[in-house]
Protein backbone atom coordinates (compact mmCIF):
# COMPACT_ATOMS: atom_id res chain seq x y z
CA UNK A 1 50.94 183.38 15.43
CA UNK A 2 49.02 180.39 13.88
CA UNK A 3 47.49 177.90 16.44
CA UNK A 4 47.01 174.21 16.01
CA UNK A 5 43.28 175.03 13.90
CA UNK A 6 45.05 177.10 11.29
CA UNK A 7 47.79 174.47 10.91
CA UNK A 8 45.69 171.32 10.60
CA UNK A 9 44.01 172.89 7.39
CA UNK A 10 47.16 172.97 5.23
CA UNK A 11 46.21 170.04 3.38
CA UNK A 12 44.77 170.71 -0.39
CA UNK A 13 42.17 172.32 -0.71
CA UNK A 14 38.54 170.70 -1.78
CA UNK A 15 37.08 167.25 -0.67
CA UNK A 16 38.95 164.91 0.20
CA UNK A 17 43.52 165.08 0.41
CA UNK A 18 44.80 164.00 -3.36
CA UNK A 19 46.52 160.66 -3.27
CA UNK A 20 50.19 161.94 -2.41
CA UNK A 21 54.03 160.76 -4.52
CA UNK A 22 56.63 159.47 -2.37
CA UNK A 23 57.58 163.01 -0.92
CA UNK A 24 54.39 164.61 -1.98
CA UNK A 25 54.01 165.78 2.32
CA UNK A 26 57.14 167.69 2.03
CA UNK A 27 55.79 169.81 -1.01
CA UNK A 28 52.44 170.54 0.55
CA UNK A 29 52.47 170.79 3.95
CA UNK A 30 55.16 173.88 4.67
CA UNK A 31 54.54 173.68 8.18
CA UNK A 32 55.87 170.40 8.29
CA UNK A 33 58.66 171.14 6.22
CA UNK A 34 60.24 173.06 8.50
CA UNK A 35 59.77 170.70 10.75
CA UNK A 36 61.19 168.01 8.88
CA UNK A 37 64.51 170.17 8.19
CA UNK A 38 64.99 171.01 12.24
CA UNK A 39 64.46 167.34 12.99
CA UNK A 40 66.81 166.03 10.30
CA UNK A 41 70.01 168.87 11.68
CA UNK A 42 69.21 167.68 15.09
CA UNK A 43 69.31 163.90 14.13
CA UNK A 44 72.34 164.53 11.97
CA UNK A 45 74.29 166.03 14.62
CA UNK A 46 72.76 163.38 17.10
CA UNK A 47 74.52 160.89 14.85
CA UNK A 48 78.01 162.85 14.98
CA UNK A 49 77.89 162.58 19.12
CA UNK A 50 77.18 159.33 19.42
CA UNK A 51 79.83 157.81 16.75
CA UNK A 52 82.18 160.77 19.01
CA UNK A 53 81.58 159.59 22.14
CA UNK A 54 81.72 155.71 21.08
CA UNK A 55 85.15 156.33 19.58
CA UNK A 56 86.68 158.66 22.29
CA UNK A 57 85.49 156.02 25.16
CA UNK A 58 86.79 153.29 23.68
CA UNK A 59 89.97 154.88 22.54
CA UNK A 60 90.43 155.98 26.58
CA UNK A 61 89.39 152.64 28.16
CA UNK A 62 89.73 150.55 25.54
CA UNK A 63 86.95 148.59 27.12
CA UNK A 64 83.73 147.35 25.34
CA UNK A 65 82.03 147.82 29.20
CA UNK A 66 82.93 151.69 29.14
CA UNK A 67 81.54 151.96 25.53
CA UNK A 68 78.30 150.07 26.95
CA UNK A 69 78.51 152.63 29.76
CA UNK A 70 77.82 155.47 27.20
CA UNK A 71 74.75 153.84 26.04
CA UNK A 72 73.84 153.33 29.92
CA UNK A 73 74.09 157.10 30.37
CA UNK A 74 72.50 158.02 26.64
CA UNK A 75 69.26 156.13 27.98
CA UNK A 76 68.75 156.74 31.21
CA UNK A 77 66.66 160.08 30.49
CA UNK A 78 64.71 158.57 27.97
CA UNK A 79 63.34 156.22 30.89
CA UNK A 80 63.23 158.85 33.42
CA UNK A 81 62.10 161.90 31.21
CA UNK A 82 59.97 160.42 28.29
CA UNK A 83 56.24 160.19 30.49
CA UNK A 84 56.92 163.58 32.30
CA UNK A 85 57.87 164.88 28.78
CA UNK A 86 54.80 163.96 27.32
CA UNK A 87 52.51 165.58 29.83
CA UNK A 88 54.49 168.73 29.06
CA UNK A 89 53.89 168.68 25.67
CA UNK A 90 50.16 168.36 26.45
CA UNK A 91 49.80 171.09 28.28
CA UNK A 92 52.01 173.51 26.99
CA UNK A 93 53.04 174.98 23.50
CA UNK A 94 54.82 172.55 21.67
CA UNK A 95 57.30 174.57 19.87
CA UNK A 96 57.78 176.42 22.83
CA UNK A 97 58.86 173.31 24.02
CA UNK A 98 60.91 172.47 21.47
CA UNK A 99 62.89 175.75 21.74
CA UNK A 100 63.44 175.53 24.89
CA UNK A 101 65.41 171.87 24.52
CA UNK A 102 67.29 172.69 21.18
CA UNK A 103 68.72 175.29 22.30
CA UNK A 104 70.11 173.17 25.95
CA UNK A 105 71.36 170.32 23.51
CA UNK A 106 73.42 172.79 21.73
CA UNK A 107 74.69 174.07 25.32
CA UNK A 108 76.10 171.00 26.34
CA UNK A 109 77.65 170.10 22.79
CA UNK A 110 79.35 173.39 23.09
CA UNK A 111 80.79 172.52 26.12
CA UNK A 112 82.17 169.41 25.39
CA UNK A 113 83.62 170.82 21.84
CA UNK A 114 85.60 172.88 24.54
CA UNK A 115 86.79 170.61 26.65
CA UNK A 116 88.16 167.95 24.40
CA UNK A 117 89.71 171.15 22.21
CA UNK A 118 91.91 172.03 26.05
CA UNK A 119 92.56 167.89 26.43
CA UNK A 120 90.21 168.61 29.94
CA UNK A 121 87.64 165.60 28.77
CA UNK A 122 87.72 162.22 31.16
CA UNK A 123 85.74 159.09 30.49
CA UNK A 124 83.05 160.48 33.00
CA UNK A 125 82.43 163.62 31.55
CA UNK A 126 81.69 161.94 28.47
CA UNK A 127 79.02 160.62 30.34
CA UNK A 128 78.02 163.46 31.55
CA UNK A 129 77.93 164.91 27.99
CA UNK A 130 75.69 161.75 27.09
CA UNK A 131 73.15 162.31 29.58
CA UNK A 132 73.19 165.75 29.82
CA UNK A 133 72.70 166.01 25.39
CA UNK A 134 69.70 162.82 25.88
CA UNK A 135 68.11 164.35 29.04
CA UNK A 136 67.38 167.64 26.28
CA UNK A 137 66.91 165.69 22.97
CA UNK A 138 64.20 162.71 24.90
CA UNK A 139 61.61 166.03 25.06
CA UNK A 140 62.66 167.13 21.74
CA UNK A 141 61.90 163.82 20.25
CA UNK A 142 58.68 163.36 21.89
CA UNK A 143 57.49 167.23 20.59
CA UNK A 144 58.57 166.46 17.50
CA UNK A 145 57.11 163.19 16.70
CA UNK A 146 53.66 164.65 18.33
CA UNK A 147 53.64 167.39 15.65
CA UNK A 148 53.75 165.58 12.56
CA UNK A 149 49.95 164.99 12.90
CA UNK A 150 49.29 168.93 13.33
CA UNK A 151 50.67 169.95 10.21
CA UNK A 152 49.50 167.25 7.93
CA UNK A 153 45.99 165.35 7.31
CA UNK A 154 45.19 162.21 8.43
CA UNK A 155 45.10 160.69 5.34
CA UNK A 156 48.84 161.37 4.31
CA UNK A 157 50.01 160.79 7.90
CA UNK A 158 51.87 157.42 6.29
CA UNK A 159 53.73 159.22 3.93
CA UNK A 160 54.63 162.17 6.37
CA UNK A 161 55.81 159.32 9.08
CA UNK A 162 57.43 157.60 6.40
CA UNK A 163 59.26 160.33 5.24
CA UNK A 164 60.56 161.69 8.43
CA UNK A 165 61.37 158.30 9.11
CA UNK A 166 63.84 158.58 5.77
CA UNK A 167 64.95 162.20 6.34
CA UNK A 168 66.46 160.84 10.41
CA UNK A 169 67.73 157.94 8.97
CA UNK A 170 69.48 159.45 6.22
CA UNK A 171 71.27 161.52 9.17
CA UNK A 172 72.88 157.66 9.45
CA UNK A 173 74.43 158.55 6.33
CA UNK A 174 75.15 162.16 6.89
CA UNK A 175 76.74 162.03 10.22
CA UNK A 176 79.02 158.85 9.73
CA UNK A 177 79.99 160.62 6.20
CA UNK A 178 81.42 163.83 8.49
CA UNK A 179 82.02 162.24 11.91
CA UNK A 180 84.19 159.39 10.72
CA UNK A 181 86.75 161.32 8.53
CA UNK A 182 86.59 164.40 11.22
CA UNK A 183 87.50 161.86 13.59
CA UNK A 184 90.74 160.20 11.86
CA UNK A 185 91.77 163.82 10.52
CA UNK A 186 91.18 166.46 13.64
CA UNK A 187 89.74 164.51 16.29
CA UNK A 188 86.23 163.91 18.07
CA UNK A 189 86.23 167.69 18.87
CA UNK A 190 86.03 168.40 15.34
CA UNK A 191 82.83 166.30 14.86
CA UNK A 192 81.08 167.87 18.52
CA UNK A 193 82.06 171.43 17.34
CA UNK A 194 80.02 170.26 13.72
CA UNK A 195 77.22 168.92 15.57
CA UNK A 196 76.90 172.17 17.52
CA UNK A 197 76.58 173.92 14.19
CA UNK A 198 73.38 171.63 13.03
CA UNK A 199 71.74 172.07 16.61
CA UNK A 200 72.32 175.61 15.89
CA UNK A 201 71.13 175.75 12.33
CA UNK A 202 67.97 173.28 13.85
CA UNK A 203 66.76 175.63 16.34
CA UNK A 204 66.84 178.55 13.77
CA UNK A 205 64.18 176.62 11.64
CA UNK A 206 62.58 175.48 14.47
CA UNK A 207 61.92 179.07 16.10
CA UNK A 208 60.19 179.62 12.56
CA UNK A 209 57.62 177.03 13.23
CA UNK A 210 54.08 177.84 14.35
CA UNK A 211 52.43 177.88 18.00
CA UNK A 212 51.20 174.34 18.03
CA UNK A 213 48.91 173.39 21.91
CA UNK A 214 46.97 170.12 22.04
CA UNK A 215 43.18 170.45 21.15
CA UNK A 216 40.66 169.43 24.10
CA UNK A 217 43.77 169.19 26.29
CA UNK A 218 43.04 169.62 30.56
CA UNK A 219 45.58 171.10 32.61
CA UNK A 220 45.34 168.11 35.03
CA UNK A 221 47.95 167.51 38.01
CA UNK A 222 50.86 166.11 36.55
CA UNK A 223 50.65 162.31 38.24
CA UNK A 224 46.86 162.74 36.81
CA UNK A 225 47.89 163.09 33.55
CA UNK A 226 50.72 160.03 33.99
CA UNK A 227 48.09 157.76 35.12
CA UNK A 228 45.49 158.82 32.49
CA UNK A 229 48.15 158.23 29.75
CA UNK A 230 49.09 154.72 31.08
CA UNK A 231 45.63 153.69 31.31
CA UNK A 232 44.46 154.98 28.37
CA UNK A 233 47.02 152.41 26.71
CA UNK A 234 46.36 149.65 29.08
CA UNK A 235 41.92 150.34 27.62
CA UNK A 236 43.54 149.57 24.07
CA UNK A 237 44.63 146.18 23.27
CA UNK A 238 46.41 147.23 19.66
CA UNK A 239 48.20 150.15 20.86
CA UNK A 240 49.33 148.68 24.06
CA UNK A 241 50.55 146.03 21.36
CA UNK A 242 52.36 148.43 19.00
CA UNK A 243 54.34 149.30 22.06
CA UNK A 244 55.74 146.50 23.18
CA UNK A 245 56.36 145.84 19.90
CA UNK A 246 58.89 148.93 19.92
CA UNK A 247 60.05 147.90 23.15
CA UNK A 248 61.27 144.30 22.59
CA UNK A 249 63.97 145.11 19.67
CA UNK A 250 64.74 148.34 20.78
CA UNK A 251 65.77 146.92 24.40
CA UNK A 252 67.46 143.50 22.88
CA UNK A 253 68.41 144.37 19.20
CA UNK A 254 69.03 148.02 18.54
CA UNK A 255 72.15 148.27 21.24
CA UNK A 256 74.31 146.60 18.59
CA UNK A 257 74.73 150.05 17.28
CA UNK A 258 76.59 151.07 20.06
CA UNK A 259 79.44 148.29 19.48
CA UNK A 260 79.96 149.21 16.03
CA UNK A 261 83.39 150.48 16.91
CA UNK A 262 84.32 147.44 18.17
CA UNK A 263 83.79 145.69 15.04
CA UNK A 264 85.47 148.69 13.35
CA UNK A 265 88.73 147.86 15.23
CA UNK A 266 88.73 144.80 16.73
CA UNK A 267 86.61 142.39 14.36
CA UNK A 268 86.72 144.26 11.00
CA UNK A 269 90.19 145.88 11.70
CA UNK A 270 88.71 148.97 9.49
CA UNK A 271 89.29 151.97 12.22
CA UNK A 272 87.54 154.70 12.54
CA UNK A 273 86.96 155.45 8.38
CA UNK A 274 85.12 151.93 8.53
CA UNK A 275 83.16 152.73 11.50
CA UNK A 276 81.65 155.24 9.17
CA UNK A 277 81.25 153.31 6.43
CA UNK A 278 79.27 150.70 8.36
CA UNK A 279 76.97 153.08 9.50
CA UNK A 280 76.68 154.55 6.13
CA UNK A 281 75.06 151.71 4.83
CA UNK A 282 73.07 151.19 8.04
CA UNK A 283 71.99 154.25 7.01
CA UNK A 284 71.51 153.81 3.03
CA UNK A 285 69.24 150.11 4.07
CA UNK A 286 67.37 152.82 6.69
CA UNK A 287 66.68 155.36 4.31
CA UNK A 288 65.15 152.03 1.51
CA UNK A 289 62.72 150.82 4.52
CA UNK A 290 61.31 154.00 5.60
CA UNK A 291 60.86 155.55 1.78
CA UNK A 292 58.99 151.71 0.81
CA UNK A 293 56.77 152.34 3.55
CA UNK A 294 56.49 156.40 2.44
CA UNK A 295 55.21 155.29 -1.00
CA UNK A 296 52.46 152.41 0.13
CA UNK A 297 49.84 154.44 1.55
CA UNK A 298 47.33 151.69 1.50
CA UNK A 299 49.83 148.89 2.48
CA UNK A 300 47.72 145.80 3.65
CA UNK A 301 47.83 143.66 7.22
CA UNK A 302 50.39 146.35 8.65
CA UNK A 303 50.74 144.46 12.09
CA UNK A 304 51.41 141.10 10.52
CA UNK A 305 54.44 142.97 8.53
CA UNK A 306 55.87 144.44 11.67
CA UNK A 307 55.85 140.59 13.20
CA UNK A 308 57.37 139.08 10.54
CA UNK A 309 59.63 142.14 9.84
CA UNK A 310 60.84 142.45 13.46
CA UNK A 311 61.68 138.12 13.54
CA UNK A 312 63.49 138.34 10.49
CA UNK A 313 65.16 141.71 11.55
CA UNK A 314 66.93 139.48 14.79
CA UNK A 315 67.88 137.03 12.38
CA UNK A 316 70.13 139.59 9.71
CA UNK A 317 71.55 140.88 13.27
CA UNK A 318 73.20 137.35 13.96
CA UNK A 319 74.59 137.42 10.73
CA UNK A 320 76.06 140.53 10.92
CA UNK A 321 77.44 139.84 14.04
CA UNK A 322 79.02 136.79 12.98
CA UNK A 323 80.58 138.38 9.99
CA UNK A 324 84.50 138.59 9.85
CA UNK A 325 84.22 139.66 6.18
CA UNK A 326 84.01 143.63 5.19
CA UNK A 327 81.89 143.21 2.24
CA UNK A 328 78.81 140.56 3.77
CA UNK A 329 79.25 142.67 7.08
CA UNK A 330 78.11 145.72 5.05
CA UNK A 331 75.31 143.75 3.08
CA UNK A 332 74.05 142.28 6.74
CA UNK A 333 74.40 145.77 8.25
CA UNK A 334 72.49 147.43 5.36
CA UNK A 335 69.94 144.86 5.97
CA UNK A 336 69.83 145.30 9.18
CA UNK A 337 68.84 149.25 8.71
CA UNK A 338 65.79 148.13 6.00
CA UNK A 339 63.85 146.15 7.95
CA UNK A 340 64.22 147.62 11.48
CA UNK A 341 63.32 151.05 10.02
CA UNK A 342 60.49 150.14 8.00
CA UNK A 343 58.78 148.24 10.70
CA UNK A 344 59.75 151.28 13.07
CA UNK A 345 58.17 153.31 10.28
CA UNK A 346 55.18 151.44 10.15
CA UNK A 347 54.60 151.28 14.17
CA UNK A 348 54.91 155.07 14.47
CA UNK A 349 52.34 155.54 12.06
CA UNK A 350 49.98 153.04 13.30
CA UNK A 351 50.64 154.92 16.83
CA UNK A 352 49.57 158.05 15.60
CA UNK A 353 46.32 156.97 13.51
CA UNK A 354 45.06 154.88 16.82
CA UNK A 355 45.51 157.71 19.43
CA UNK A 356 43.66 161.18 20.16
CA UNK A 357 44.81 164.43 19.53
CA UNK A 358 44.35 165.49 23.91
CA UNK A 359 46.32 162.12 24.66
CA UNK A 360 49.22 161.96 21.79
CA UNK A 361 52.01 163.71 23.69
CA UNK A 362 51.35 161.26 26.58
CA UNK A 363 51.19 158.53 24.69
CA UNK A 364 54.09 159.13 22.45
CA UNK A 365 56.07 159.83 25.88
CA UNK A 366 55.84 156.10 26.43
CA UNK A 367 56.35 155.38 22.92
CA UNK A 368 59.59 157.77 23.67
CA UNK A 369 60.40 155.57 26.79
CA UNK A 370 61.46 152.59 24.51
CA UNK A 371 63.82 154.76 22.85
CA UNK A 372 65.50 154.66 26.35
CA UNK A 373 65.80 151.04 26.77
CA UNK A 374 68.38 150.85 23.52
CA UNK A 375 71.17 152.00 25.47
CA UNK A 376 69.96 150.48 28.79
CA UNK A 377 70.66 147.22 27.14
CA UNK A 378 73.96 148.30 25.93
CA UNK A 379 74.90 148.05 29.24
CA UNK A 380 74.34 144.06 30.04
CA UNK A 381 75.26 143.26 26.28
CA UNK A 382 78.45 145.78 26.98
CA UNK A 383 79.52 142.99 30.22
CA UNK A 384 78.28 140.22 28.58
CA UNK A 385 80.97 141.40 25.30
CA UNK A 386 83.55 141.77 27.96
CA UNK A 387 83.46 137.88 28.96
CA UNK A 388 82.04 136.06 25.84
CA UNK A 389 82.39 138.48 22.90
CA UNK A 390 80.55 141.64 21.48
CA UNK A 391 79.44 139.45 18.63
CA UNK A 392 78.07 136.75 20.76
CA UNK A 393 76.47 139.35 23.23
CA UNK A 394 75.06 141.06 19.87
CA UNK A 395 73.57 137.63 18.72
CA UNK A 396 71.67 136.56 22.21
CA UNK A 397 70.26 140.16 22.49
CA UNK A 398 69.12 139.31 18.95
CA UNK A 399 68.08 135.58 19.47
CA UNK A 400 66.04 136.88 22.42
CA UNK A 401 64.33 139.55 20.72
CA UNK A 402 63.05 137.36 17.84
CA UNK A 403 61.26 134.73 20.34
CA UNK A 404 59.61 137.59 22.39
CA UNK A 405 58.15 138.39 19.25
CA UNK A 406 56.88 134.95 18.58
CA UNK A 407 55.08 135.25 21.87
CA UNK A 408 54.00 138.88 21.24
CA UNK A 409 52.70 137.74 17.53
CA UNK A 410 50.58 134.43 19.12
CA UNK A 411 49.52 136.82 21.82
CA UNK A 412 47.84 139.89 20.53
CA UNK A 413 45.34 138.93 18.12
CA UNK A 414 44.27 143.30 17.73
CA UNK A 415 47.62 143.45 16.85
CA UNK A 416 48.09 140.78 14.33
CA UNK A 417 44.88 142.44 12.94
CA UNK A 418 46.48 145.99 12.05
């Protein structure tokens, strides 16, 4: 097997990497192909549980506070698991890891195909299903985002971020595309049973990928390594920056995903074929941002662009969730997927260019922790839809997010810098 040394060299040969096209990572670096295939199954069937378990909660409750509830329970293992995760991934072999977690996501999808085929399925074992599938899939996100920098040079990381940025958003288009139809025609066990066929067909490409282990990495007591990995964030101004700057929409914007079946039914009155076709051009604007930020290798005063991006990002999410029209809801909605993945895009990349090799799987754990707090603040935005509205819950989360990152932006000068 190939360790990380024989890996890291697949870039072209002599001097310096050639200037790459807009996919130009995907036709050079094989290792990372593979890699980019896995990740985009296991998003794409990531995409037909959630829009599943959405649907099937709020068609058994029909309560906006249950759907939050499934957001609660998607998140909590992404808080809990995302640090630990990264000191694993450290210190042991990183497709090993990966493996290992594929193949328990597909476990528990299996399961749950069952159960809602023999009408056994309550409300509460879909949230068992949700935390179970996100306990698995928070390590396998970590891994996988720690990889990308072992399989390609540093000097097309941008594109290679970029473009797996595309290829998991496209999954936005993908999944909706089959969940929503499978849905309205056989049921949510029809779109679980699917997803269990992408986990399955992602851990078969995955199993082909090389033995990847951190270079320089010391097998340190695991609190050791959690405090090192903190601290080592806390030393650096910018990257401590870039986080928060994933944290703030992620925790106050991003839940509004969640709800989308509530504007489906109760807003847009479009049912479960419209639920897809909002978040197929959620997924069409999120596919645009991350392939414009795949194609400017050299783009200028990065951090200011996330700012800016991330304000105006809160702003299109009001709109959208004031929206009673089909037609401007989709044009908010695909604007809403442009600019929150291309500054999403932009922060991973930035993330991986300003860390070292022996500390990226710690620090991408807490990167991987603010993927957690999206469905944490489903819940609050889930009771606050329940009294006031989902669309005015939507637009405070948004309101809120955009003035944190005023502060943030007058704040950190390193980051304004980027």
């Amino acid at each position: 097997m190939r360790d990380e040394a024989a890996t890291a060299t697949q870039a072209p040969a002599g001097g310096s990497p050639v200037r790459l096209g807009l996919i130009g990572a995907l036709g050079i670096y094989p290792d990372y192909r593979l890699l980019w295939t896995s990740t985009v199954l296991t998003q794409a069937g990531q995409w037909m549980m959630q829009i599943s378990l959405g649907w099937l909660m709020l068609q058994m409750t029909n309560s906006a506070g249950w759907v939050g509830l499934i957001g609660f329970a998607s998140g909590v293992p992404f808080l809990a698991i995302s640090i630990p995760a990264g000191v694993l991934i450290d210190r042991y072999d990183r497709r090993t890891v990966l493996v290992v977690c594929q193949a328990a996501a597909m476990a528990v999808s299996l399961v749950l195909a069952v159960m809602l085929t023999l009408h056994l399925a309550t409300p509460w074992h879909l949230l068992a299903a949700a935390f179970l599938n996100s306990a698995a899939l928070a390590v396998n996100t970590a891994a996988r985002q720690v990889l990308i920098p072992n399989f390609v040079a540093r000097d097309h990381l941008q594109n290679a971020v970029g473009l797996m940025s595309a290829g998991q958003n496209a999954t936005r288009i993908v999944g909706p595309a089959l969940a929503g139809p499978l849905i309205a025609g056989v049921g949510g066990a029809g779109a679980v049973y699917l997803q269990t066929v992408f986990l399955l067909a992602a851990l078969a490409g995955t199993l082909m990928l090389p033995s990847v282990r951190a270079s320089g990495a010391q097998v340190l007591a695991m609190r050791r390594n959690l405090v090192d990995g903190l601290a080592y964030i806390r030393r650096r101004p910018a990257l401590a920056g870039l986080v928060w700057l994933a944290a703030i929409p992620t925790l106050l914007v991003f839940p509004y995903i969640q709800f989308l079946p509530v504007f489906a039914r109760d807003i847009l009155h479009i049912g479960a074929g419209g639920l897809g076709l909002l978040l197929t051009f959620s997924g069409i604007g999120a596919v645009t941002g991350a392939l414009v930020v795949a194609g400017f290798e050299k783009m200028p005063r990065k951090g200011l662009f996330m700012l800016v991006g991330t304000i105006v990002y809160g702003l299109v999410v009001i709109a959208f969730a004031y929206s009673s029209w089909v037609v401007t809801s989709a044009a908010f909605i695909f604007g809403c997927g442009l600019l929150g993945s291309a500054y999403m895009s932009v922060n991973n990349s930035l993330l991986h260019l300003n860390v070292d090799d022996d500390m990226r799987g710690r620090v991408m754990g807490v990167y991987g922790l603010t993927w957690g707090l999206s469905p944490l603040g489903a819940l609050p935005m889930g009771w606050i839809g329940d009294h006031v509205g989902v669309p005015s819950a939507v637009a405070l989360g948004a309101v809120l997010s955009s003035l944190f990152t005023i502060g943030l932006a007058l704040r950190s000068r390193q980051l304004r810098a980027l």
